[in-house]
N, C-alpha and C. Protein backbone atom coordinates (compact mmCIF):
# COMPACT_ATOMS: atom_id res chain seq x y z
N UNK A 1 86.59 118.38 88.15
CA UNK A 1 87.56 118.45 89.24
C UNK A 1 88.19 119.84 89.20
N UNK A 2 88.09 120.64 90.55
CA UNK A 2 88.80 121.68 90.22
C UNK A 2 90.17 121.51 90.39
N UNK A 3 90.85 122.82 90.37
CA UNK A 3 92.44 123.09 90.18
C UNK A 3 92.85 122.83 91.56
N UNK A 4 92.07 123.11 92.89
CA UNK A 4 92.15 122.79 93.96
C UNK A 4 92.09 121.21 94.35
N UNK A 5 91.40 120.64 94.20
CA UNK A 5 91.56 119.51 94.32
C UNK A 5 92.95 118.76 93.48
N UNK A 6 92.87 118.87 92.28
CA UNK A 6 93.78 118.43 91.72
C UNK A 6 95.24 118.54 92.60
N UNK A 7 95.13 119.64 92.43
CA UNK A 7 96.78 120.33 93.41
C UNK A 7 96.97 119.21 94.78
N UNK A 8 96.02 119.31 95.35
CA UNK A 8 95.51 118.42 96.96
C UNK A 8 96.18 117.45 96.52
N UNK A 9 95.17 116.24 95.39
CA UNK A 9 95.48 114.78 95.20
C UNK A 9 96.75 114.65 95.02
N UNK A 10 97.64 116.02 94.17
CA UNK A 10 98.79 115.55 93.75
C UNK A 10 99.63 115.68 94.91
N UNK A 11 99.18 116.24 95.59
CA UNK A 11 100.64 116.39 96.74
C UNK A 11 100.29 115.79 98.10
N UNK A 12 99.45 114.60 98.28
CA UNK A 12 98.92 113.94 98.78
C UNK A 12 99.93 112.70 98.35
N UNK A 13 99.45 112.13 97.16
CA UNK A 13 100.33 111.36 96.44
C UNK A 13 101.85 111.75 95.95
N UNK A 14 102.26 112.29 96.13
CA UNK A 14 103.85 112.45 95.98
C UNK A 14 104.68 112.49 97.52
N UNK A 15 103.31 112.75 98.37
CA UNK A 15 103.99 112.63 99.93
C UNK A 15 103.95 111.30 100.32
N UNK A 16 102.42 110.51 99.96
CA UNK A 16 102.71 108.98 100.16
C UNK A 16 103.62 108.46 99.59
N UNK A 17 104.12 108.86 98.29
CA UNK A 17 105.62 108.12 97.65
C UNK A 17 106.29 108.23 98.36
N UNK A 18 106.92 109.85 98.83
CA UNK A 18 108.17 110.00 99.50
C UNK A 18 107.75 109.45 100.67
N UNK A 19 107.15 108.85 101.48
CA UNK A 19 107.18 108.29 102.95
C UNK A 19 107.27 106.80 102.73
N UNK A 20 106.37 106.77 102.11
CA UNK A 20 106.84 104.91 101.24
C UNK A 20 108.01 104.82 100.98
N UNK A 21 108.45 105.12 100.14
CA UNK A 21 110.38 105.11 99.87
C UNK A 21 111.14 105.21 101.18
N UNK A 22 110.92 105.69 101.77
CA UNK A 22 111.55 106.24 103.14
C UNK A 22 111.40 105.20 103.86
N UNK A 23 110.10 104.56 104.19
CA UNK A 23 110.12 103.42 105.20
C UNK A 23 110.24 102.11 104.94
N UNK A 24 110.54 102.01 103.66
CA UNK A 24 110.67 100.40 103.23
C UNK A 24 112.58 100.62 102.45
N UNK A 25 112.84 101.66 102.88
CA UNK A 25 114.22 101.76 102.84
C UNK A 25 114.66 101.76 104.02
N UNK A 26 114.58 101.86 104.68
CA UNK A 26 115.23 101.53 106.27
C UNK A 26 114.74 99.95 106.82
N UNK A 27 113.86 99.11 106.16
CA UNK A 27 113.83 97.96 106.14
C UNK A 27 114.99 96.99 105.99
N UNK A 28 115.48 96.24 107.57
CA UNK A 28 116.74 95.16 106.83
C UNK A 28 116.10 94.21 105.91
N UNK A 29 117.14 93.55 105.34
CA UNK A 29 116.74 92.75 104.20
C UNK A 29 116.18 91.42 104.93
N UNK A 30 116.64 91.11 105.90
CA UNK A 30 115.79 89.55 106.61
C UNK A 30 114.73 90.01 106.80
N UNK A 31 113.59 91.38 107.54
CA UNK A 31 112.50 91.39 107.76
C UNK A 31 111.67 91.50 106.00
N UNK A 32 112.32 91.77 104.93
CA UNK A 32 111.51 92.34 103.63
C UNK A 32 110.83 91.64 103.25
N UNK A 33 110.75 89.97 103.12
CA UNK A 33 109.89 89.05 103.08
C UNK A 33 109.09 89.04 103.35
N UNK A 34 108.96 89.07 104.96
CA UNK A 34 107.82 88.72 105.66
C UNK A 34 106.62 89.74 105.41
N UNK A 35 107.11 90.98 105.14
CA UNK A 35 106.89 92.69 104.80
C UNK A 35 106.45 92.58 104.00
N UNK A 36 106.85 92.00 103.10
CA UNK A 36 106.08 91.85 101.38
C UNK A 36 104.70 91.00 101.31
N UNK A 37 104.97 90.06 102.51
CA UNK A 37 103.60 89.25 102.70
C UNK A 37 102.50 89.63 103.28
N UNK A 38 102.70 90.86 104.08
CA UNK A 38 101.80 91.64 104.59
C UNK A 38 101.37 92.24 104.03
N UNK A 39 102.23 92.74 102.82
CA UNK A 39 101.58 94.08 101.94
C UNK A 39 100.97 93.42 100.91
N UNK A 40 101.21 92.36 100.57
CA UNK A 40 100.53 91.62 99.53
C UNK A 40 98.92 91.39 100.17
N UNK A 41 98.39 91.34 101.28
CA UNK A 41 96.75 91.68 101.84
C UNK A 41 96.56 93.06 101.49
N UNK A 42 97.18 94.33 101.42
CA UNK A 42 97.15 95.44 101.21
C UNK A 42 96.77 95.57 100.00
N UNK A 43 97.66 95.19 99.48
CA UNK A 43 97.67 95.24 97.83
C UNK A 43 96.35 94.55 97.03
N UNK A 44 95.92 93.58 97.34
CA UNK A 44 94.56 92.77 97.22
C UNK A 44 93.77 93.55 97.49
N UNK A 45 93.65 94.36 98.43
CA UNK A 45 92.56 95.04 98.73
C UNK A 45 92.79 96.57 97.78
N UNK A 46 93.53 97.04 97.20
CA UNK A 46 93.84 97.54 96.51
C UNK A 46 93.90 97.50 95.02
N UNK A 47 93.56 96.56 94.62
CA UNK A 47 93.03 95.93 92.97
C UNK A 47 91.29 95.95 93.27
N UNK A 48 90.87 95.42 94.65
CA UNK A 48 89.79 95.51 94.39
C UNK A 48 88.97 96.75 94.59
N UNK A 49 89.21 98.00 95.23
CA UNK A 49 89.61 99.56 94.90
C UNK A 49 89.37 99.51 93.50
N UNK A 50 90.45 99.44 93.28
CA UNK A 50 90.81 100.26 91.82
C UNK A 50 89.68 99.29 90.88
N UNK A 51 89.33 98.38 90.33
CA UNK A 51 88.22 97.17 89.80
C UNK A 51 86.95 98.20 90.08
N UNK A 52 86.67 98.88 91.08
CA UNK A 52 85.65 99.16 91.55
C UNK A 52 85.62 100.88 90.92
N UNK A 53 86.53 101.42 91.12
CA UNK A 53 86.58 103.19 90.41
C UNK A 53 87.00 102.92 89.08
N UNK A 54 87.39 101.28 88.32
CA UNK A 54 87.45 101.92 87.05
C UNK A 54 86.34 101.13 86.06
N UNK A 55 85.49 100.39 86.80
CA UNK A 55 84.49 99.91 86.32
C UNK A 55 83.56 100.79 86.40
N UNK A 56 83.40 101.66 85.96
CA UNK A 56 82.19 102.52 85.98
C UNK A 56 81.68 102.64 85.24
N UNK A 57 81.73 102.35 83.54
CA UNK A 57 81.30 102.52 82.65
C UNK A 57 81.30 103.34 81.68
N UNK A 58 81.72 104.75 82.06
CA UNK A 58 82.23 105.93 80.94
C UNK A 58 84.22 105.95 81.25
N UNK A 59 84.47 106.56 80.17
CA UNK A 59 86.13 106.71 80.03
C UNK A 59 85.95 108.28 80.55
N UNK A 60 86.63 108.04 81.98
CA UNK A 60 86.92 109.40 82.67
C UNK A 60 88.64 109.04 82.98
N UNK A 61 89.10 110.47 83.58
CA UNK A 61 90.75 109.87 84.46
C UNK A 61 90.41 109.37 85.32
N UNK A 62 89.43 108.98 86.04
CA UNK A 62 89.23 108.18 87.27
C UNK A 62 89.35 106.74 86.59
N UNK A 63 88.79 106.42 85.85
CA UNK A 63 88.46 105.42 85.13
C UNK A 63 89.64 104.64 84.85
N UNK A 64 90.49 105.58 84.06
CA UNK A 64 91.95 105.96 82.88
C UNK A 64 93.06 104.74 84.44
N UNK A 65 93.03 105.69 85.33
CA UNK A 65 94.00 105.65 86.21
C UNK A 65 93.46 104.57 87.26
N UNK A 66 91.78 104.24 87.77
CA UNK A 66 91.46 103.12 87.96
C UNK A 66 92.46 101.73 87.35
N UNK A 67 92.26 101.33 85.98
CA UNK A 67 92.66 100.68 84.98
C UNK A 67 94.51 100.55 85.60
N UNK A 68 95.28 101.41 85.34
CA UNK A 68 96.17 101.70 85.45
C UNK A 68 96.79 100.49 86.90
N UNK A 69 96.15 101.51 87.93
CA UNK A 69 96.00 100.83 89.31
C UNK A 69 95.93 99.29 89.42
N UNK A 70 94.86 99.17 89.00
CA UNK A 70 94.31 97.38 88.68
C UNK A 70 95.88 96.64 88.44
N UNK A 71 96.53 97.41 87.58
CA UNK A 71 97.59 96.67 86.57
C UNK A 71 98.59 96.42 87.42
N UNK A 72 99.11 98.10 88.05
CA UNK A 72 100.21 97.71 88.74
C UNK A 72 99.70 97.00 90.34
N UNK A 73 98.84 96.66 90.99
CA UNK A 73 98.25 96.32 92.05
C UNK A 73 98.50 95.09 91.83
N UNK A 74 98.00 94.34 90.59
CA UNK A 74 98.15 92.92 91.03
C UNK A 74 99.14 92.50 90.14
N UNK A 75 100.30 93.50 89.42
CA UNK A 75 101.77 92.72 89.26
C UNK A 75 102.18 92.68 90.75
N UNK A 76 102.03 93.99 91.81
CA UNK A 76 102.78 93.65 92.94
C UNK A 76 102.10 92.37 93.56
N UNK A 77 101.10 92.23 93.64
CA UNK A 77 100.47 90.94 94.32
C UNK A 77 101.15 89.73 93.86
N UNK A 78 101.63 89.48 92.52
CA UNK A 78 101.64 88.19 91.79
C UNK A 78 103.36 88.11 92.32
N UNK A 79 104.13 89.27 91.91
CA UNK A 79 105.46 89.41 91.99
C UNK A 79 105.65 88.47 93.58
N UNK A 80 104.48 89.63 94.70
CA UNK A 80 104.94 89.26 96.52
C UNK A 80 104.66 88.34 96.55
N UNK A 81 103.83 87.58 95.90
CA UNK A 81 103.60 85.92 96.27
C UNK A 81 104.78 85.04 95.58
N UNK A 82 105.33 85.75 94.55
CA UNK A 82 106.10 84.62 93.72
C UNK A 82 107.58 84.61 94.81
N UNK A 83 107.81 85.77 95.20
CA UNK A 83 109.02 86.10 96.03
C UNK A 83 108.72 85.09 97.35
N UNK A 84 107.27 85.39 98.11
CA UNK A 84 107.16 84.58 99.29
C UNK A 84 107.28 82.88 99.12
N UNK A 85 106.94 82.50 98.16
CA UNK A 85 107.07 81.34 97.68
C UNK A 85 108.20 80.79 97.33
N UNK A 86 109.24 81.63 96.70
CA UNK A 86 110.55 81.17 96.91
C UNK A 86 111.32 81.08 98.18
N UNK A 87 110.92 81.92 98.65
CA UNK A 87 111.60 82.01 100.15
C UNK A 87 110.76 80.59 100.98
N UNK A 88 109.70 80.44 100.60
CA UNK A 88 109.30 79.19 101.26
C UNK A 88 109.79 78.29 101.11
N UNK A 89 110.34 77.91 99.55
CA UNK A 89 111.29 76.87 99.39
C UNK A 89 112.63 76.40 99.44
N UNK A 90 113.01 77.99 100.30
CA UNK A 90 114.31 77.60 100.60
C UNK A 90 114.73 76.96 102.22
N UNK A 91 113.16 76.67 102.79
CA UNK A 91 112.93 76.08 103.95
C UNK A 91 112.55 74.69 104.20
N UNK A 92 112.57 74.18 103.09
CA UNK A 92 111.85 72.73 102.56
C UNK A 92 113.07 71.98 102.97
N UNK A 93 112.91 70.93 103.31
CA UNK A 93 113.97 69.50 103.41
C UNK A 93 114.05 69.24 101.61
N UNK A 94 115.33 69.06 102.00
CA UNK A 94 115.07 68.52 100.52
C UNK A 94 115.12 66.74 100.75
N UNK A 95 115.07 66.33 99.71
CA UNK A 95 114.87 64.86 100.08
C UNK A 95 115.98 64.08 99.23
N UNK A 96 116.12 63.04 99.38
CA UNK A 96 117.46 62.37 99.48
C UNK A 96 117.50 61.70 98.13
């Protein structure tokens, strides 16, 4: 990988942070739910990404940071479902 590229990826990725931060901060808190349930399809498709660049078979940083990805991809998946699921149950009848 050259020094050029490197430089690219990194400021590629520090701009998707700062725009991410930015737009899920101006999110009211009644739409964040529903938001989280959307991104949780995102995110799925995003473990299986990362499963795929870090299964390759030699230990590269693609590999390194593949791995990495995998990890935090499907805590957010497990977290947005556990959140949507509570919020589901605060819609339930309760019963007598």
């Amino acid at each position: 990988m050259t020094t050029a590229t490197l430089v690219t990826s990194l400021f590629v990725f520090v701009l998707a942070a700062f725009v991410g931060f930015e737009v899920i901060n101006k999110v009211p808190p009644t739409l964040h739910t529903p938001l989280m349930s959307g991104a949780n399809a995102i995110s799925g498709i995003a473990v299986l990404g990362a499963i795929l660049v870090s299964g390759t078979g030699n230990l590269t940083l693609s590999a390194i940071l593949g791995l990495i990805a995998v990890i935090l991809a499907t805590i957010n998946v497990v977290g947005g479902f556990l959140v949507t699921d509570r919020m589901l149950q605060m819609f339930k009848k309760k019963e007598a």
